[in-house]
N, C-alpha and C. Protein backbone atom coordinates (compact mmCIF):
# COMPACT_ATOMS: atom_id res chain seq x y z
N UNK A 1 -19.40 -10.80 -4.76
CA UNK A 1 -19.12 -12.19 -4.51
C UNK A 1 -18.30 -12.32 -3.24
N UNK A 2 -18.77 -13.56 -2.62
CA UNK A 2 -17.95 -13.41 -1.26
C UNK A 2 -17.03 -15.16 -1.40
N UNK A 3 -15.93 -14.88 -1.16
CA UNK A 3 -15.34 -16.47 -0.88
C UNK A 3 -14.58 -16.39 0.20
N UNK A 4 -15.00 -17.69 1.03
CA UNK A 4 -14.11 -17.29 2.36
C UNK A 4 -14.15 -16.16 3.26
N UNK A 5 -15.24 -15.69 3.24
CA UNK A 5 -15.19 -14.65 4.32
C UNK A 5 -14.92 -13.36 3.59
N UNK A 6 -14.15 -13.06 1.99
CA UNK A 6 -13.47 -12.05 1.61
C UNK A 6 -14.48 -11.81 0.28
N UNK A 7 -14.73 -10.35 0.43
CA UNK A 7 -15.48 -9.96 -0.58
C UNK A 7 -13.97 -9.58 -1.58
N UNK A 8 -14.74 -10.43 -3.10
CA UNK A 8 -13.90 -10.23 -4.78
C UNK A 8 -14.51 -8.45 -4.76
N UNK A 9 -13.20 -7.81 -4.72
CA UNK A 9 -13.53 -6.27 -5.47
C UNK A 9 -13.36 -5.96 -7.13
N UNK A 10 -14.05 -5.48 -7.72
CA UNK A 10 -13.98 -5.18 -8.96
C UNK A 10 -13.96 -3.82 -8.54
N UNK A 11 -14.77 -2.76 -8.55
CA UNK A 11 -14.76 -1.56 -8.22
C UNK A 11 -15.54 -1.50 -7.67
N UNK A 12 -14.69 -1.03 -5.64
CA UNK A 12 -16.08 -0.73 -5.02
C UNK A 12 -15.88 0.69 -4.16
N UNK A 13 -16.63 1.76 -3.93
CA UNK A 13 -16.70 2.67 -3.90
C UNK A 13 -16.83 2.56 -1.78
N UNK A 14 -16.53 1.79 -1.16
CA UNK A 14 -16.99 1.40 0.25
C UNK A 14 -15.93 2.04 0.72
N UNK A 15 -15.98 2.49 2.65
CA UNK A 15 -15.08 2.77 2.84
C UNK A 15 -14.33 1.18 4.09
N UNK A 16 -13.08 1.04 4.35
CA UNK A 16 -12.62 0.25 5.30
C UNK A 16 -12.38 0.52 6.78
N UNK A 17 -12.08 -0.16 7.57
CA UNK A 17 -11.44 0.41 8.54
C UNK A 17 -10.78 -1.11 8.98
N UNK A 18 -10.65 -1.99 9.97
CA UNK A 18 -9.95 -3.06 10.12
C UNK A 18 -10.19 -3.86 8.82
N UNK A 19 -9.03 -4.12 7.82
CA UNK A 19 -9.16 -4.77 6.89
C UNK A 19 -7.92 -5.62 6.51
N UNK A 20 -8.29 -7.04 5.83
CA UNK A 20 -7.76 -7.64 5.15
C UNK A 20 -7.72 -8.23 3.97
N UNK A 21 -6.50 -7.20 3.22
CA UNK A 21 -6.89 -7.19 1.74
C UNK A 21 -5.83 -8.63 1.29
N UNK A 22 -6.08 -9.05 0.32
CA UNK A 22 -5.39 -9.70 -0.87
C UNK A 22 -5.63 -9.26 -2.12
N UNK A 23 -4.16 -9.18 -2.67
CA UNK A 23 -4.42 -9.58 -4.74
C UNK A 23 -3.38 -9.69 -4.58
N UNK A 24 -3.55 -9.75 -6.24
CA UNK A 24 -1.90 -10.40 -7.28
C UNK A 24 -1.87 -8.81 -8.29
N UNK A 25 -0.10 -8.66 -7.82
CA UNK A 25 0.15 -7.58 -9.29
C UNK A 25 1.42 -8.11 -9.77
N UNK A 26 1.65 -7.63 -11.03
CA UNK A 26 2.82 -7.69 -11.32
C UNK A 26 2.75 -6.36 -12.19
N UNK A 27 4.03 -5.60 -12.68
CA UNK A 27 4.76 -4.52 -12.88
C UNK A 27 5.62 -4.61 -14.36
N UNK A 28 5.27 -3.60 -15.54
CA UNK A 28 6.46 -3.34 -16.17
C UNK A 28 7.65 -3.14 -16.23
N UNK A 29 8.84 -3.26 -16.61
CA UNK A 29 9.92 -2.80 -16.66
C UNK A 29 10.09 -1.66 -16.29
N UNK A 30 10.48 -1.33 -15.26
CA UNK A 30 10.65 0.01 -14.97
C UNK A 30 9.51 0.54 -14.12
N UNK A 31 8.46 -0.32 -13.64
CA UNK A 31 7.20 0.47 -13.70
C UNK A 31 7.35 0.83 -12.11
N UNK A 32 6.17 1.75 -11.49
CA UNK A 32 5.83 2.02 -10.42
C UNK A 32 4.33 2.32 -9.86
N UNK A 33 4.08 1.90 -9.52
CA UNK A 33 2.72 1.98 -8.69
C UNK A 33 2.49 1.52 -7.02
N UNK A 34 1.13 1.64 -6.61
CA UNK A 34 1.00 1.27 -5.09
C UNK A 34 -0.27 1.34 -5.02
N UNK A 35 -0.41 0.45 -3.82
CA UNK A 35 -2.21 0.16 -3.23
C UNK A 35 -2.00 1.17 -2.03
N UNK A 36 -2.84 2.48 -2.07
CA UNK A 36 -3.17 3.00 -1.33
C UNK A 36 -4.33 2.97 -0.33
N UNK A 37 -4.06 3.15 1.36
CA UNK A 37 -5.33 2.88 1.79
C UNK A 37 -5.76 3.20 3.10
N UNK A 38 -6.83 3.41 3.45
CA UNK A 38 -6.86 4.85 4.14
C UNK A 38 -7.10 5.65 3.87
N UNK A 39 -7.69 6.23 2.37
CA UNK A 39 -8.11 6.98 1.36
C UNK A 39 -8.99 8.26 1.76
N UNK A 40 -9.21 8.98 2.19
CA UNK A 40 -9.95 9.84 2.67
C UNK A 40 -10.26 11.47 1.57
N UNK A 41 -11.69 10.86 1.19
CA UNK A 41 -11.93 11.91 -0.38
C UNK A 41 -12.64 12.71 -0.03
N UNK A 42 -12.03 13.97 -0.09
CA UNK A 42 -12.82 15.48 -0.04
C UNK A 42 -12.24 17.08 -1.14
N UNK A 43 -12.27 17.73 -0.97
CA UNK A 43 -12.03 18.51 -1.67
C UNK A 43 -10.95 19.25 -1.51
N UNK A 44 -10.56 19.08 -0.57
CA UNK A 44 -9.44 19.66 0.42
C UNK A 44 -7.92 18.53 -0.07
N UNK A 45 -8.37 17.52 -0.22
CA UNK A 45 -7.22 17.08 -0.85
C UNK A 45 -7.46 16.71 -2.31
N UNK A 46 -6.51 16.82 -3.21
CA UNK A 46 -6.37 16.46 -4.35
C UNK A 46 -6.12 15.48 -4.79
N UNK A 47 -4.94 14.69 -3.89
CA UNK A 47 -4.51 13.08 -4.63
C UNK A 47 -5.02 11.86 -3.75
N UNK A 48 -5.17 10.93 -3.55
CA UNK A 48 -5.26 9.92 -2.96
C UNK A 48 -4.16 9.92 -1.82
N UNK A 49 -2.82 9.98 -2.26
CA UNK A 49 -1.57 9.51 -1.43
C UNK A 49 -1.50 10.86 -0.93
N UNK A 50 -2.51 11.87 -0.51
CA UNK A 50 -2.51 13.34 0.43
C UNK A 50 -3.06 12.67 1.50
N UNK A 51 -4.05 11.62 1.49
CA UNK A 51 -4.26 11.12 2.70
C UNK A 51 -3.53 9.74 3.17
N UNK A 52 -3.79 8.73 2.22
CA UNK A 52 -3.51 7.58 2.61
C UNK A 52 -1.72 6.60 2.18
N UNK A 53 -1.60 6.06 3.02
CA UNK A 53 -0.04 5.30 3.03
C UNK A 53 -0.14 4.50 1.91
N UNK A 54 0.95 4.09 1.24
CA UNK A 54 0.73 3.10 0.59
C UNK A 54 1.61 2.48 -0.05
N UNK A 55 1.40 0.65 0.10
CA UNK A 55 2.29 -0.05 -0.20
C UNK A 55 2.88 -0.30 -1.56
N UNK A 56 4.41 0.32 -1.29
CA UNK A 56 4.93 0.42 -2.64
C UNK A 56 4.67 -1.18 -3.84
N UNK A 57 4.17 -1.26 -4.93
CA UNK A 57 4.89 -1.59 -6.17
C UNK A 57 6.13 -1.14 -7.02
N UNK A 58 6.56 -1.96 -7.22
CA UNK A 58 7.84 -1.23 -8.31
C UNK A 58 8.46 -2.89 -8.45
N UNK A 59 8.96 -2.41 -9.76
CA UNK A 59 9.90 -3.03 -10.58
C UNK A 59 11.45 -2.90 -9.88
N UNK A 60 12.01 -3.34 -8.99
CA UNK A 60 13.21 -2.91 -8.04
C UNK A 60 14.46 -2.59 -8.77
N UNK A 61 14.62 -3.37 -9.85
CA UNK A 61 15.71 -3.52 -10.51
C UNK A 61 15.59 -2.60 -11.58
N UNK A 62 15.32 -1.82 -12.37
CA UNK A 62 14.74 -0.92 -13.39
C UNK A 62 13.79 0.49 -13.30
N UNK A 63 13.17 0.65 -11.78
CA UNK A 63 12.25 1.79 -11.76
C UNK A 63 13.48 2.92 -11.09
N UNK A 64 12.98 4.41 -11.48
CA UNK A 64 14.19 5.39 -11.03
C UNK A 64 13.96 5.42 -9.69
N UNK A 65 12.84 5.32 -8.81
CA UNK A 65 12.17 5.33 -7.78
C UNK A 65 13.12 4.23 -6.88
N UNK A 66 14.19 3.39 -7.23
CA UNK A 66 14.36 2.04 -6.24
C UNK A 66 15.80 2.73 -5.87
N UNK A 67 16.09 3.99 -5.39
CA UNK A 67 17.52 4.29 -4.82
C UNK A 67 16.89 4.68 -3.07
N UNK A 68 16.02 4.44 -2.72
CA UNK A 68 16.00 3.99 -1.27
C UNK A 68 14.78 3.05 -0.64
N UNK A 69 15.64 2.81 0.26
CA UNK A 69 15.41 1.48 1.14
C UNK A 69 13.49 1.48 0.84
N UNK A 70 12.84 2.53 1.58
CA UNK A 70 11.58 2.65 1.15
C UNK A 70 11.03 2.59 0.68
N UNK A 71 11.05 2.99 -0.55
CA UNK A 71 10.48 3.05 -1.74
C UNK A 71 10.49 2.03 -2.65
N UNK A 72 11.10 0.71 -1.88
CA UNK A 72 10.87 -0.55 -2.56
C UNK A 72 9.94 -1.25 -2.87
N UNK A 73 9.75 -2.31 -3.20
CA UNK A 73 8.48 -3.12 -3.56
C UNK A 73 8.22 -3.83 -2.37
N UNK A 74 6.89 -3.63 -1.91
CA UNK A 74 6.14 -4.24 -0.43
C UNK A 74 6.60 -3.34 0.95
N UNK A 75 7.58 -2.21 0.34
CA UNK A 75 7.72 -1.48 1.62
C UNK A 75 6.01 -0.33 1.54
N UNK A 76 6.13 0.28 2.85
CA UNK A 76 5.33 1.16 3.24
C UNK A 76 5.99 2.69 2.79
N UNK A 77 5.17 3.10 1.81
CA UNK A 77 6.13 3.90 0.98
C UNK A 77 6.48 5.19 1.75
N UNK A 78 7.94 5.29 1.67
CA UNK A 78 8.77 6.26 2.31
C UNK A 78 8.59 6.51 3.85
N UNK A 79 7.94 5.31 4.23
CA UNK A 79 8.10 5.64 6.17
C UNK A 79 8.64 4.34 6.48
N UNK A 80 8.24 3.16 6.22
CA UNK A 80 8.76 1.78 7.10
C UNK A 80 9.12 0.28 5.95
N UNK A 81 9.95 -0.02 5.98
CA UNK A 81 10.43 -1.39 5.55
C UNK A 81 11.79 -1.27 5.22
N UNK A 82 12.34 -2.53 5.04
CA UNK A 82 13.74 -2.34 4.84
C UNK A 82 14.75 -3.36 3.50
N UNK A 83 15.26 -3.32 2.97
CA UNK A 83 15.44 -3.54 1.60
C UNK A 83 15.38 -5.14 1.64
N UNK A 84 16.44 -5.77 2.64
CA UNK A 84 16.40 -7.41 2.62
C UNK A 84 15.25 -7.91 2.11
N UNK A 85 14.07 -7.18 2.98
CA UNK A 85 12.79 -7.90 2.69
C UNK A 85 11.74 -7.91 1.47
N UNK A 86 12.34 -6.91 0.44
CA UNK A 86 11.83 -6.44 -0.44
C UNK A 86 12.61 -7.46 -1.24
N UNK A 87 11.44 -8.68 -2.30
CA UNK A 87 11.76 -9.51 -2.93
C UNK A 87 10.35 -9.75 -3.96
N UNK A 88 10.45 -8.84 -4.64
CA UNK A 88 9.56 -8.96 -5.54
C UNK A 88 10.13 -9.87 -6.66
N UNK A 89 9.05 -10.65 -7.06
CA UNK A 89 9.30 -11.66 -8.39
C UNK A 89 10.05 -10.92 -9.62
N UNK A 90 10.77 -11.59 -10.85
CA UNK A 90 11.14 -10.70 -12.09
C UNK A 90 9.57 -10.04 -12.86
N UNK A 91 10.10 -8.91 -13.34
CA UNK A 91 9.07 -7.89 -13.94
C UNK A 91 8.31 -9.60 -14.90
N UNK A 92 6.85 -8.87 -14.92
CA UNK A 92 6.21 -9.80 -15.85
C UNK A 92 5.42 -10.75 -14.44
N UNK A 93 6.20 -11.33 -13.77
CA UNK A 93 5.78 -12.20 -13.04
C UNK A 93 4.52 -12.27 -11.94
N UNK A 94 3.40 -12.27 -11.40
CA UNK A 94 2.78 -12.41 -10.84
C UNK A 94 3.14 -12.19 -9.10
N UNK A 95 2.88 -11.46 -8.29
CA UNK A 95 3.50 -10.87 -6.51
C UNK A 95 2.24 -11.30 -5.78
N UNK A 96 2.29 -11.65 -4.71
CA UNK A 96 0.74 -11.67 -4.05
C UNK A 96 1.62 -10.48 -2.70
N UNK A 97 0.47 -9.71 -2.54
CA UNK A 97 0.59 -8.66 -2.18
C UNK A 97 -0.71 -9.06 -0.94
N UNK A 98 -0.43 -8.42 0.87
CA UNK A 98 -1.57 -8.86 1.36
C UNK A 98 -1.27 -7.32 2.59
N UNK A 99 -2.41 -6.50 2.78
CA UNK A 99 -2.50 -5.78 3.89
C UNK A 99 -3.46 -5.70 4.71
N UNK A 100 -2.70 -6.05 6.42
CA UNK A 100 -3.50 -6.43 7.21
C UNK A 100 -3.42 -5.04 8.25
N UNK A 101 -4.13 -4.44 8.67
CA UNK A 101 -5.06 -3.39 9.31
C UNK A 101 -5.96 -4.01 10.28
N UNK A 102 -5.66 -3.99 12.16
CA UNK A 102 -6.28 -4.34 12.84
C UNK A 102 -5.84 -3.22 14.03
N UNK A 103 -7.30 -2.61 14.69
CA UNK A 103 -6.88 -1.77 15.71
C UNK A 103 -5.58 -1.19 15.76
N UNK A 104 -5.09 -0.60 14.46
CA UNK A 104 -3.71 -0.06 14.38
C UNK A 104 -2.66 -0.70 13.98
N UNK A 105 -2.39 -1.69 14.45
CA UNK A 105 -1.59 -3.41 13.90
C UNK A 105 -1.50 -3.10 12.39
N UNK A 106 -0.72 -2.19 11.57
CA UNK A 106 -0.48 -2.78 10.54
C UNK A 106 0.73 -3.90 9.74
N UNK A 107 0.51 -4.46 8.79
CA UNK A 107 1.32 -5.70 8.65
C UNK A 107 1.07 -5.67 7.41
N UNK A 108 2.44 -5.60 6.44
CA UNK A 108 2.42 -6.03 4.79
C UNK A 108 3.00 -6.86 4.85
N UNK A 109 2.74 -7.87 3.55
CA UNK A 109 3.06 -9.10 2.91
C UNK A 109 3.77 -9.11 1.70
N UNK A 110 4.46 -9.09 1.08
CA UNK A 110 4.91 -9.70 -0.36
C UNK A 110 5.45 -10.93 -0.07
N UNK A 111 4.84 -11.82 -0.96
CA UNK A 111 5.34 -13.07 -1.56
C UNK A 111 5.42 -13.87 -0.06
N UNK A 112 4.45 -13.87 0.90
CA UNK A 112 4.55 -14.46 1.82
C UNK A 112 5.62 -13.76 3.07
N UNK A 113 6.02 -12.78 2.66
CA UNK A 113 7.49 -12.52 3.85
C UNK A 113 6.66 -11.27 4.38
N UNK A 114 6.78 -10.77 5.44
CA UNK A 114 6.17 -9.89 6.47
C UNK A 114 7.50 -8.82 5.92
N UNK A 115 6.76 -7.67 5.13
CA UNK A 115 8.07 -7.01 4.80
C UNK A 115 8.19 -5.73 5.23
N UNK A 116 6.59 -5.57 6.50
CA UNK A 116 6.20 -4.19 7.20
C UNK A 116 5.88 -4.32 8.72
N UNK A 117 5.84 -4.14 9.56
CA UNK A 117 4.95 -4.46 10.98
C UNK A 117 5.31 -3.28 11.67
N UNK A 118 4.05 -2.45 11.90
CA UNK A 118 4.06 -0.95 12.68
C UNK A 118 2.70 -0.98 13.46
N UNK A 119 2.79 0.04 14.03
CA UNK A 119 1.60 0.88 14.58
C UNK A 119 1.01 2.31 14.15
N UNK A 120 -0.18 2.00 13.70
CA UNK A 120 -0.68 3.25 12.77
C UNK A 120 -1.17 4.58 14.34
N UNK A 121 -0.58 5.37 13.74
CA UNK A 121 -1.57 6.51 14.93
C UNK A 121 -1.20 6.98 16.05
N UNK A 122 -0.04 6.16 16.38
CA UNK A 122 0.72 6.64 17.58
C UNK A 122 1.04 7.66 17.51
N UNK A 123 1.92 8.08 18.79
CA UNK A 123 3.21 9.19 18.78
C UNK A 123 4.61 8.38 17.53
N UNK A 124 4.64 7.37 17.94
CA UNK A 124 5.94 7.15 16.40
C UNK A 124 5.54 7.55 15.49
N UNK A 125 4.06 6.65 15.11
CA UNK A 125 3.65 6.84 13.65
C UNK A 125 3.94 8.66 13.50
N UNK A 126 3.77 9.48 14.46
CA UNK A 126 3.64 10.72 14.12
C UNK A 126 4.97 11.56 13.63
N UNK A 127 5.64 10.97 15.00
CA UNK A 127 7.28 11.40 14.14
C UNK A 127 7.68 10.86 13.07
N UNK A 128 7.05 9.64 12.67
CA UNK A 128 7.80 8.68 11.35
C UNK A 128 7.24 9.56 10.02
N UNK A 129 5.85 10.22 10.14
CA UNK A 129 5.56 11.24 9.04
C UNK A 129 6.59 12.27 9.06
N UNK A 130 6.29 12.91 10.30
CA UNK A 130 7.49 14.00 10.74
C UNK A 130 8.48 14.19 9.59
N UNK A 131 8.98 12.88 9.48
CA UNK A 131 10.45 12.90 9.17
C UNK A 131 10.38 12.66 7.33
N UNK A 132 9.22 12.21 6.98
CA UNK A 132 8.83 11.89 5.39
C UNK A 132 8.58 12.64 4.43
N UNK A 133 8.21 12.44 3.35
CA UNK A 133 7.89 13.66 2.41
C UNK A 133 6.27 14.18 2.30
N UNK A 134 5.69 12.97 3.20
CA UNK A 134 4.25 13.23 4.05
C UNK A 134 4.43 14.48 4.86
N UNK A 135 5.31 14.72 5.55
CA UNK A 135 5.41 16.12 6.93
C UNK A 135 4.51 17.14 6.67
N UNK A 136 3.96 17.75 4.86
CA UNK A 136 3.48 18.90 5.32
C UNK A 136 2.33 18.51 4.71
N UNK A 137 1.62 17.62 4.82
CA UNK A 137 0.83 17.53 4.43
C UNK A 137 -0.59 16.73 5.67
N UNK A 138 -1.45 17.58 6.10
CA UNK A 138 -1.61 17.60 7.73
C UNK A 138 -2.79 16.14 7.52
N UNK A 139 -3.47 16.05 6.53
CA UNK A 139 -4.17 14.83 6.44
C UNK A 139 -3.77 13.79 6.26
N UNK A 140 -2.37 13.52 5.94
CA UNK A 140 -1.79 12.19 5.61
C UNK A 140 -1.77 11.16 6.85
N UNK A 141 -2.31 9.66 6.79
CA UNK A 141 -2.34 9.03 8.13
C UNK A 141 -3.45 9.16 9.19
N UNK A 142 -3.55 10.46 9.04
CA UNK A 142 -4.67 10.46 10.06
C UNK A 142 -5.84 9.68 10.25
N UNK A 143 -6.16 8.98 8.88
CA UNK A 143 -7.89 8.35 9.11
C UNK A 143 -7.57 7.41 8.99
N UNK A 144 -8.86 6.47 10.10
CA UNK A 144 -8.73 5.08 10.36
C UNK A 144 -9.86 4.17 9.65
N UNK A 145 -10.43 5.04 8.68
CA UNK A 145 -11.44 4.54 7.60
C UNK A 145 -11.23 5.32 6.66
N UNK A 146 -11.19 4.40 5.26
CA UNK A 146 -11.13 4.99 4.28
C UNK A 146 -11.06 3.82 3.09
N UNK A 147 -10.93 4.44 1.82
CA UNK A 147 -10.98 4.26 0.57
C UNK A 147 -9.53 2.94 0.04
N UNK A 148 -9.97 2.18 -0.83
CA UNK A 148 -8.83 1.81 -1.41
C UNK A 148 -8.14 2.36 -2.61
N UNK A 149 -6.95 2.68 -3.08
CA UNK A 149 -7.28 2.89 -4.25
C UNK A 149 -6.06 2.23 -4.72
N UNK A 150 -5.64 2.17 -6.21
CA UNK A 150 -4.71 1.51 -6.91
C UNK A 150 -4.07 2.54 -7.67
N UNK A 151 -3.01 2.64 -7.61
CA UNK A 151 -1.87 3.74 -7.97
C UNK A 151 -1.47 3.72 -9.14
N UNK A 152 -1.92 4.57 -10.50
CA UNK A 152 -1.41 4.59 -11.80
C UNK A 152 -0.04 5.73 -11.27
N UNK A 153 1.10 5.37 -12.00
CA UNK A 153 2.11 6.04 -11.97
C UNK A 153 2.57 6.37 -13.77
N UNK A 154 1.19 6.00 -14.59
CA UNK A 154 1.82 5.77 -15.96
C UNK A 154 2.71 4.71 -16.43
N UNK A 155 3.00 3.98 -15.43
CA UNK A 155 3.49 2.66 -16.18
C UNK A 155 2.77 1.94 -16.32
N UNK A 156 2.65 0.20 -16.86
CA UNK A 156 1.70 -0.45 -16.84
C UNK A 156 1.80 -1.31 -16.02
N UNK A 157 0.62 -1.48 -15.23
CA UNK A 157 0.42 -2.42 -14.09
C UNK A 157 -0.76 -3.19 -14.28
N UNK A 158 -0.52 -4.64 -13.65
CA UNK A 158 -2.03 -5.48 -13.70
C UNK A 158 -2.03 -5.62 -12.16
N UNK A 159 -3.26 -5.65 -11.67
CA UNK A 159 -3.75 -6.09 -10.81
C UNK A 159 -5.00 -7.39 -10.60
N UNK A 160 -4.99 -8.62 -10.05
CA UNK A 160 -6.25 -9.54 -10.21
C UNK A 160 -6.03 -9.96 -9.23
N UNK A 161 -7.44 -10.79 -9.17
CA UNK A 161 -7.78 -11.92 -7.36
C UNK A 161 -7.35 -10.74 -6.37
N UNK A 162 -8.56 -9.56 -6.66
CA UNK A 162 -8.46 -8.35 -5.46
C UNK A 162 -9.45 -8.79 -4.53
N UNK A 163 -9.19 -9.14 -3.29
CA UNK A 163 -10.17 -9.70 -1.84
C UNK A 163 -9.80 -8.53 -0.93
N UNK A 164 -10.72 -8.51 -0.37
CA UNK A 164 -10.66 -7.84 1.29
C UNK A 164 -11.89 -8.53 1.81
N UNK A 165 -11.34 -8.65 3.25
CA UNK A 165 -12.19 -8.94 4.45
C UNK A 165 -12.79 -7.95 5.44
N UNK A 166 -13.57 -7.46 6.11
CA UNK A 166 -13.53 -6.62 7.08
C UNK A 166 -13.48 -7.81 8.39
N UNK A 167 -12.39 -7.11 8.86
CA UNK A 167 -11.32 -7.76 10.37
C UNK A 167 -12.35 -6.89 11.56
């Protein structure tokens, strides 16, 4: 189904490259998850987040995961965002979550506030792995097409009204 330009995903197996996604999640007590993307599936890696970045979910106030700045809700997990901007709704509540991917231009959204703005692929982007818990892992970042995927961490998470556009 297409509305507005944005194909509704249920499960789609496609890969991206300039994209603009939307949905809505909200998070358990305590919970943790992330939309990974950039996904790049082969045999050589094992997890999803071996290749691709991805924008934290979490419960801020309750997950063990929220003792740095990064690893917050709508940051870019463990390389870029900074806590002010991380304002996720109370657990239970509904987040609109939006990632925009253009010729490198990346840009996250929670709840309307720009809570990311980088450049994928550079020399920064390269030291900003450098410095992460990404460093030894030589496929992380690198691809500029790839997979979406949605991050079980074992807590419970909903996700709905999943759109992407190709930009």
């Amino acid at each position: 189904m297409v509305l507005d330009g944005y194909k509704v995903l249920a499960f789609v197996d496609e890969e991206f490259e300039d994209f603009h996604l939307k949905l809505e999640w909200k998070i358990s007590k305590g919970g943790n998850s992330g939309i990974i993307f950039y996904v790049h599936e082969s045999k050589e890696y094992e997890w999803p987040w071996h290749t691709g970045p991805e924008m934290q979910v979490l419960d801020n106030l309750h997950a063990s995961d929220n003792k740095i700045e990064t690893h917050l809700a709508g940051m870019l997990y463990d390389l870029a965002g900074s806590a002010e901007k991380s304002k996720p709704k109370p657990v239970g509540e509904w987040n609109v979550a939006e990632i925009i991917s253009k010729d490198g231009q990346l840009d996250l959204f929670l709840n309307g506030v720009n809570t990311v703005s980088t450049t994928l692929w550079d020399e920064n982007w390269k030291k900003v792995i450098a410095t992460s818990k990404f460093k030894k892992m030589p496929g992380f970042g690198i691809y500029k097409k790839g997979k979406i995927a949605l991050q079980d961490h074992g807590n419970t998470v909903w996700y709905r009204n999943i759109m992407i556009k190709r930009l």
